[in-house]
Structures are given as C-alpha cells and as structure tokens.
Protein backbone atom coordinates (compact mmCIF):
# COMPACT_ATOMS: atom_id res chain seq x y z
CA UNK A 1 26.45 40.72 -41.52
CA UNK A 2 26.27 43.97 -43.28
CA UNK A 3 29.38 45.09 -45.02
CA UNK A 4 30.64 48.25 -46.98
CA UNK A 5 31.39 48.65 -50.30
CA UNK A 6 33.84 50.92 -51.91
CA UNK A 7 30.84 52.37 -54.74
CA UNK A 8 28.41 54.83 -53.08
CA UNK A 9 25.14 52.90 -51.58
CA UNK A 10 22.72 51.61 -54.30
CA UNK A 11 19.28 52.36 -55.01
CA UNK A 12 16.73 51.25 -57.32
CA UNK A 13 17.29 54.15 -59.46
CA UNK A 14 20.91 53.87 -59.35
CA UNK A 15 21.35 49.96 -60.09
CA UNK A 16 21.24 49.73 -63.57
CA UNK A 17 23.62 52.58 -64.35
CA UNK A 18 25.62 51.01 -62.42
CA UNK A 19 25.25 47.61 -63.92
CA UNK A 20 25.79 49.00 -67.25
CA UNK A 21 29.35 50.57 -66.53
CA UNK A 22 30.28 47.20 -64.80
CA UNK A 23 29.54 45.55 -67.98
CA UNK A 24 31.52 47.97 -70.07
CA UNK A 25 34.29 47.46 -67.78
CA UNK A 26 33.99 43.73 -68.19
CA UNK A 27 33.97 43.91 -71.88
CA UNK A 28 37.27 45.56 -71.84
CA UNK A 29 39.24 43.82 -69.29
CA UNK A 30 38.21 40.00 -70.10
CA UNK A 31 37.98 39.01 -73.64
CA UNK A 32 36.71 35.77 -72.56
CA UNK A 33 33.58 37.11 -71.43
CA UNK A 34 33.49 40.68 -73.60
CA UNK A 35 30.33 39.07 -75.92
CA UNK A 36 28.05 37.86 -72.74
CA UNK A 37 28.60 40.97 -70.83
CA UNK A 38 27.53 42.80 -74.24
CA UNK A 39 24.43 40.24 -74.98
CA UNK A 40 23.08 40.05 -71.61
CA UNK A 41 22.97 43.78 -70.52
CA UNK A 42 24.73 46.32 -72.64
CA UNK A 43 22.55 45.28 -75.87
CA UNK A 44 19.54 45.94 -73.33
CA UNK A 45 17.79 49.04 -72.69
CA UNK A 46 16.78 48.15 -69.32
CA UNK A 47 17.16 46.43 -66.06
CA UNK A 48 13.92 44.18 -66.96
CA UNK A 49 15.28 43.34 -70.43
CA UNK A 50 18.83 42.59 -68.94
CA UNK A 51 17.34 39.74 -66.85
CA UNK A 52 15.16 38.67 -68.73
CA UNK A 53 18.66 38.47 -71.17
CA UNK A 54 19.89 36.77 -68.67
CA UNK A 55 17.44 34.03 -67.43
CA UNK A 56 16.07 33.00 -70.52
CA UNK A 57 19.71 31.77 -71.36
CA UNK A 58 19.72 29.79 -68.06
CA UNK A 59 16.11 28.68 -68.00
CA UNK A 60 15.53 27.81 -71.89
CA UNK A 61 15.44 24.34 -73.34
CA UNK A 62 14.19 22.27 -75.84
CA UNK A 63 10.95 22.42 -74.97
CA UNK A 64 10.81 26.22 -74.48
CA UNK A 65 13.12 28.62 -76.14
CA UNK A 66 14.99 31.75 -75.10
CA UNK A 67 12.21 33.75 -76.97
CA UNK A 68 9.64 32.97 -75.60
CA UNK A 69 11.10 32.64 -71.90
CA UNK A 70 12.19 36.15 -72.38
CA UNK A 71 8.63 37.21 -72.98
CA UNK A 72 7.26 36.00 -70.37
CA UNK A 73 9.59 37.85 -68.25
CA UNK A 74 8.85 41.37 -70.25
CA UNK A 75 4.94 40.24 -69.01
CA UNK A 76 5.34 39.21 -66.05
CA UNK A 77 6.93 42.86 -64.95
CA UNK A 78 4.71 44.91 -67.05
CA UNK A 79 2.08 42.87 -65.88
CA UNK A 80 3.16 43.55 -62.33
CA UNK A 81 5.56 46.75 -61.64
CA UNK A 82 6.08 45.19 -58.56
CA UNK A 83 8.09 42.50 -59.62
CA UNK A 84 11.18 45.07 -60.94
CA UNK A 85 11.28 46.65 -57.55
CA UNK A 86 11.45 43.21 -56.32
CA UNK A 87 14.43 42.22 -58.41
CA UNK A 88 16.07 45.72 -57.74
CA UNK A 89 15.52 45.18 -54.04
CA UNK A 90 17.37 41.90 -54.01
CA UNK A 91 20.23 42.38 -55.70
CA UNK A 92 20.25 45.58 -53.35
CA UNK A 93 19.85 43.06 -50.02
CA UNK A 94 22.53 41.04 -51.39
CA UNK A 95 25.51 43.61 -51.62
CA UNK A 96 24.29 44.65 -48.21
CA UNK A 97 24.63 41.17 -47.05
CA UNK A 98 26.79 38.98 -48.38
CA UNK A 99 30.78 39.69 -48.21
CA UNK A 100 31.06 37.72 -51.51
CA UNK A 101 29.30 40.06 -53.42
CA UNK A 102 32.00 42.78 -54.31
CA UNK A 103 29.93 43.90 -57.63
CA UNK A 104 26.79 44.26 -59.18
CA UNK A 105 27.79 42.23 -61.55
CA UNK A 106 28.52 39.22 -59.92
CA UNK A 107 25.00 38.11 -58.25
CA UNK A 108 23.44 39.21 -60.99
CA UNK A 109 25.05 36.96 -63.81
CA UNK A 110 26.01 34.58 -61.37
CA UNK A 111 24.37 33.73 -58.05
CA UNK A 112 21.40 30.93 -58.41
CA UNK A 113 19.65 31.95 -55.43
CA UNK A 114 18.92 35.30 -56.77
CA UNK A 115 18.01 33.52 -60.40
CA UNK A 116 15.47 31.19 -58.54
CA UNK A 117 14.28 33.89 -56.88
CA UNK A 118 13.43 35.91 -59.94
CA UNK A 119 12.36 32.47 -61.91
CA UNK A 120 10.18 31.92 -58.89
CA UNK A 121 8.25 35.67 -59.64
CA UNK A 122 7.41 34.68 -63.40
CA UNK A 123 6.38 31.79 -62.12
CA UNK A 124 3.59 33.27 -59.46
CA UNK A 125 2.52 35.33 -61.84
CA UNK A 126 1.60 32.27 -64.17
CA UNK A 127 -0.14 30.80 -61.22
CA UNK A 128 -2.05 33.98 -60.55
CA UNK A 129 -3.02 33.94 -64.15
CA UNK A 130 -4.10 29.93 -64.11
CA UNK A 131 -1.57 28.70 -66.50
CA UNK A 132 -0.57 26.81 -63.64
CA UNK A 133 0.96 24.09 -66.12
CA UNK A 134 3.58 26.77 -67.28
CA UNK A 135 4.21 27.83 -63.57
CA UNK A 136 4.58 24.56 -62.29
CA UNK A 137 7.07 23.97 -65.84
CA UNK A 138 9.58 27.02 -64.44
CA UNK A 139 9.19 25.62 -61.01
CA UNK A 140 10.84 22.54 -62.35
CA UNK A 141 13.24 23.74 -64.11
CA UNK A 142 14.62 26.26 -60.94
CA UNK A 143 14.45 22.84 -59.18
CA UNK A 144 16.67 21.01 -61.64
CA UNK A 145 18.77 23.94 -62.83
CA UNK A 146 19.07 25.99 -59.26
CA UNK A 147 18.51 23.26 -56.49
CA UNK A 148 15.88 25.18 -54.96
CA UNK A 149 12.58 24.54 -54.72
CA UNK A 150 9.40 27.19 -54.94
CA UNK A 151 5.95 26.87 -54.96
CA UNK A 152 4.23 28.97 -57.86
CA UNK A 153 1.86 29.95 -55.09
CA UNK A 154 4.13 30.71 -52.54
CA UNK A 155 3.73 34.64 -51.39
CA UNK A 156 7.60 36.26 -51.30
CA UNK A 157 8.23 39.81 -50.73
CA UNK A 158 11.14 42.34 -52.29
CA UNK A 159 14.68 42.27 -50.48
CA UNK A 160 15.18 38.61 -49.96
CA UNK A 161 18.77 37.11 -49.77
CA UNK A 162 19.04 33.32 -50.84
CA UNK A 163 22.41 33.04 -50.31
CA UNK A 164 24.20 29.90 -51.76
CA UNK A 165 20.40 28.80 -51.84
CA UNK A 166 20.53 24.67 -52.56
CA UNK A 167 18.56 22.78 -51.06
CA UNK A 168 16.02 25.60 -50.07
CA UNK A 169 12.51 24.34 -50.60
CA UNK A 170 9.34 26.63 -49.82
CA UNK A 171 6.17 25.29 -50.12
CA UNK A 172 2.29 25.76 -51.32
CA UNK A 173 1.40 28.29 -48.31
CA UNK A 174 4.32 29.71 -46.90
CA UNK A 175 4.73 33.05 -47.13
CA UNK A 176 8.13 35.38 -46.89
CA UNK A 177 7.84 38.94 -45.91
CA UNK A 178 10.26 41.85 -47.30
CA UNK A 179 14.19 41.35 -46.34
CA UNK A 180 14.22 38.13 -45.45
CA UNK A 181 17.97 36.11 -45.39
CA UNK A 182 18.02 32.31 -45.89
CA UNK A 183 20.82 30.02 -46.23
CA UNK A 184 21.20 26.86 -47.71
CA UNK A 185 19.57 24.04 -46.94
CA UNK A 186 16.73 25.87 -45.36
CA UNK A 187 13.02 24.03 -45.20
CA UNK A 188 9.51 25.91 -45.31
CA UNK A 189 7.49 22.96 -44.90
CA UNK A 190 3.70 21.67 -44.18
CA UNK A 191 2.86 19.13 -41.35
CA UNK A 192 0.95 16.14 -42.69
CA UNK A 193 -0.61 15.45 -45.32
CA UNK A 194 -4.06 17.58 -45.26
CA UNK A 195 -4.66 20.82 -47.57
CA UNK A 196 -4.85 24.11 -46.62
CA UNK A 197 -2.63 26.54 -44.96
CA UNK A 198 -0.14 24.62 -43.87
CA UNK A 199 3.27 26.17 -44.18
CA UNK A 200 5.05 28.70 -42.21
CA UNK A 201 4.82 32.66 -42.52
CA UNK A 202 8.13 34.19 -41.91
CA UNK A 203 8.25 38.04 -41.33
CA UNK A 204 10.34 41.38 -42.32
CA UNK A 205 13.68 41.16 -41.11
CA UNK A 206 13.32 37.61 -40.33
CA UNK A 207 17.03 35.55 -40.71
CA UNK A 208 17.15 31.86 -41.62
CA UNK A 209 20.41 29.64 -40.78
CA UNK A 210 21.87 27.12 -42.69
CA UNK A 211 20.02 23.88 -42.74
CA UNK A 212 16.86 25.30 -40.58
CA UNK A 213 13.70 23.53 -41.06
CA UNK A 214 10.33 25.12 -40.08
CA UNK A 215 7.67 23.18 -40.21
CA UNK A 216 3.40 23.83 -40.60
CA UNK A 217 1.44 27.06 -39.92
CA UNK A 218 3.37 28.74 -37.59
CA UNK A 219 4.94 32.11 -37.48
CA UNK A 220 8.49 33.05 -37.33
CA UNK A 221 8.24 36.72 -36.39
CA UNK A 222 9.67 40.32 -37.35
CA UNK A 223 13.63 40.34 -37.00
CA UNK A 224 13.47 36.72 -35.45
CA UNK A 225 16.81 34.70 -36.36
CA UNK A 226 16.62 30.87 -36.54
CA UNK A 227 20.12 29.16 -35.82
CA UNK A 228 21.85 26.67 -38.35
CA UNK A 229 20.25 23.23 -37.81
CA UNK A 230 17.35 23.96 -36.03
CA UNK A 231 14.04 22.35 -36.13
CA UNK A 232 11.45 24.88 -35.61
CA UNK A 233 7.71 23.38 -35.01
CA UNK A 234 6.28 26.52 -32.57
CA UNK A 235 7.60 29.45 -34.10
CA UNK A 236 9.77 32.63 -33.00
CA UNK A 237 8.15 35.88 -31.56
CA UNK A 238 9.91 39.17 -33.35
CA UNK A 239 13.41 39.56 -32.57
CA UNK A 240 14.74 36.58 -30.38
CA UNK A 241 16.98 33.78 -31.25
CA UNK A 242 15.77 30.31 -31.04
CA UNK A 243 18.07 27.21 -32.03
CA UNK A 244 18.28 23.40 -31.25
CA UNK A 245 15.52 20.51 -32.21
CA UNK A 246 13.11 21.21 -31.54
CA UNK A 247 14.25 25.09 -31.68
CA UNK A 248 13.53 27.29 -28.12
CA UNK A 249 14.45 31.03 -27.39
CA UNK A 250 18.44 31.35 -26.81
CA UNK A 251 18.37 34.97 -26.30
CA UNK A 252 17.65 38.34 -27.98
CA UNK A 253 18.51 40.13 -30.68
C-alpha cells in the first residue's frame, strides 16, 4: 500500500530537519498547539531528545516522572545506537505505508503504535540490562496507555509499521524481523503452557492483517502476507498468501 508524498523521500539523515520545520510551521499556524510543538521538538537538539520529549509526557506518572523517563530514553539510545536508526526507520516505514500519514509530524506526536513501539525498545533494553522490574513497569504502562502489548524480551527489528496497533500483543519469544506491517488486533502468541521458545518468528517484509493470530514456534516467512482474521498454527513460506482458520496458502505474492 505504498503511497507518494508531495516532500522529497525521507532518510534517516533527512528526518529530523524535516521534523523541525514541520514544527515551526505548526507553531505558526495553530496557536492551540504553538507551546507543544516548541516543548517537544524545537526546544530539542535532536531526534533522540525530541522523543524522548515526547514519550516521557505520555508514559510518566506518579510513580515515575517525566525526568527520569526521559533519561532512560537518552540511555537506552546511547546505550544502543541501534535503537535511533530503529525509530528513524519507522517513522520512515510509516509515511511509506500508511495513506493517513501526510506528515512527519503526525505519527510522530500522535500515532500509539509507533509510541509502543519505541516504549517497547527502552523497555528491552531494561530487560537486557536485568532491571527486568522497570521493563516489565513500561510494558505496563504501553499496555494501559497504548492497548498493545510487548514482551520486554521480545526481539523487533527497525522499519516496523503498527498501524492503528490495539489490541496487538507479542509475546516472551516471538521475534519480528526488519519492515514488518501489522494491523490491529494482531496476536503473536505461545501454544500451551510450557517455557521456552514458544512464539512465532515473523520475517523481513512479512505483512500482518487485521485481527490475525499466529500461534507457537512457527515461522511466517520473508514477504509472506497473513489475511485479516486468520488463524495461523503452521506458518507461511516467503512470499505467499495464506488466510482462513486455520490459515492455508491462497496464492502468491
């Protein structure tokens, strides 16, 4: 579902320019919203500090303030570089992907699925630091403030497009390659009740319908597409369709 924009194609190094002269022309043209477009990204210096701006006024509470969620963000992506080409990457996927997104502007201050997504990175990197209390803390509040639900330990890759996003849940195991697109409503979930690798492993390219459950250690391969409402329990070899419940091959891709 690819669709053109009117701005020249983004990059990682041209994002946050570009950010940054959205926000100055929000400032201007709606008074309403002139002192959050200046507190969340044009009184930052960067793209990291913007969202960090930006989450830790979504995620904070009572328990744990702005301050310190914002630090843990500044960590978390000096900690791992990765993580910033990772956030780059999906606000990238999603004005390549969804018609809805006409600006830079609007994902980034707006869209939940791409806040849970970048919640959820903080969060793994808690978990691969063993303050697993704190990790599982953020994964509780994306579940409560987001309605989407990420294991700490859950292995995503750079590119990924939750679009509307509630009801996602991805559990303990599962792992998401680069440019992956779910929908709402879409399951990664374990068979059973024994521990272990027991979720699914979706791959690059892979697309995920609305309402799609996929369920235990199976594979859904490179460029595979699962259709809206399926039940997948035997996985998808790259680059077919399956669909139905329990899901089968349709066709080709």
């Amino acid at each position: 579902m690819t669709h053109a924009h009117s701005a020249p194609p983004l990059s990682p190094a041209t994002l946050w320019p570009r950010l940054r002269a959205e926000a100055e022309s929000l400032r201007k043209t709606e008074p309403a919203l002139a002192a959050f477009a200046k507190n969340s990204i044009l009184s930052e210096e960067n793209f990291q500090g913007a969202l960090g701006r930006v989450m830790a006024g979504k995620l904070s509470d009572a328990e744990v303030d702005a301050a310190t969620i914002r630090d843990l963000f500044a960590a978390a992506h000096r900690a791992l570089p990765g993580t910033t080409d990772a956030a780059l990457y999906d606000l990238i996927s999603i004005m390549e992907n969804d018609p809805a997104a006409q600006d830079l502007l609007t994902p980034f201050l707006f869209f939940k699925g791409f806040h849970a997504l970048q919640s959820y990175r903080v969060s793994h990197w808690l978990w691969g630091q063993g303050r697993k209390h704190l990790a599982l803390y953020f994964q509780n509040r994306i579940s409560d403030l987001f309605g989407v639900d990420i294991h700490p330990a859950a292995s995503i890759g750079r590119g990924v497009m939750m679009d509307h996003a509630t009801g996602i849940v991805i559990g303990e195991t599962a792992v998401v390659e680069d440019h992956v697109l779910f929908w709402h409503g879409v399951t990664l979930g374990g068979k059973g009740t024994t521990g272990g690798d027991r979720h699914p492993k979706v791959r690059k390219g892979a697309q995920l319908g609305a309402g799609s459950t996929i369920l235990g250690p199976i594979e859904i391969g490179a460029g595979a597409r699962v259709a809206a409402g399926s039940v997948v329990l035997d996985g998808a070899p790259p680059g077919v369709t399956v669909a139905g419940v329990p899901a089968k091959i349709v066709g080709k891709n």
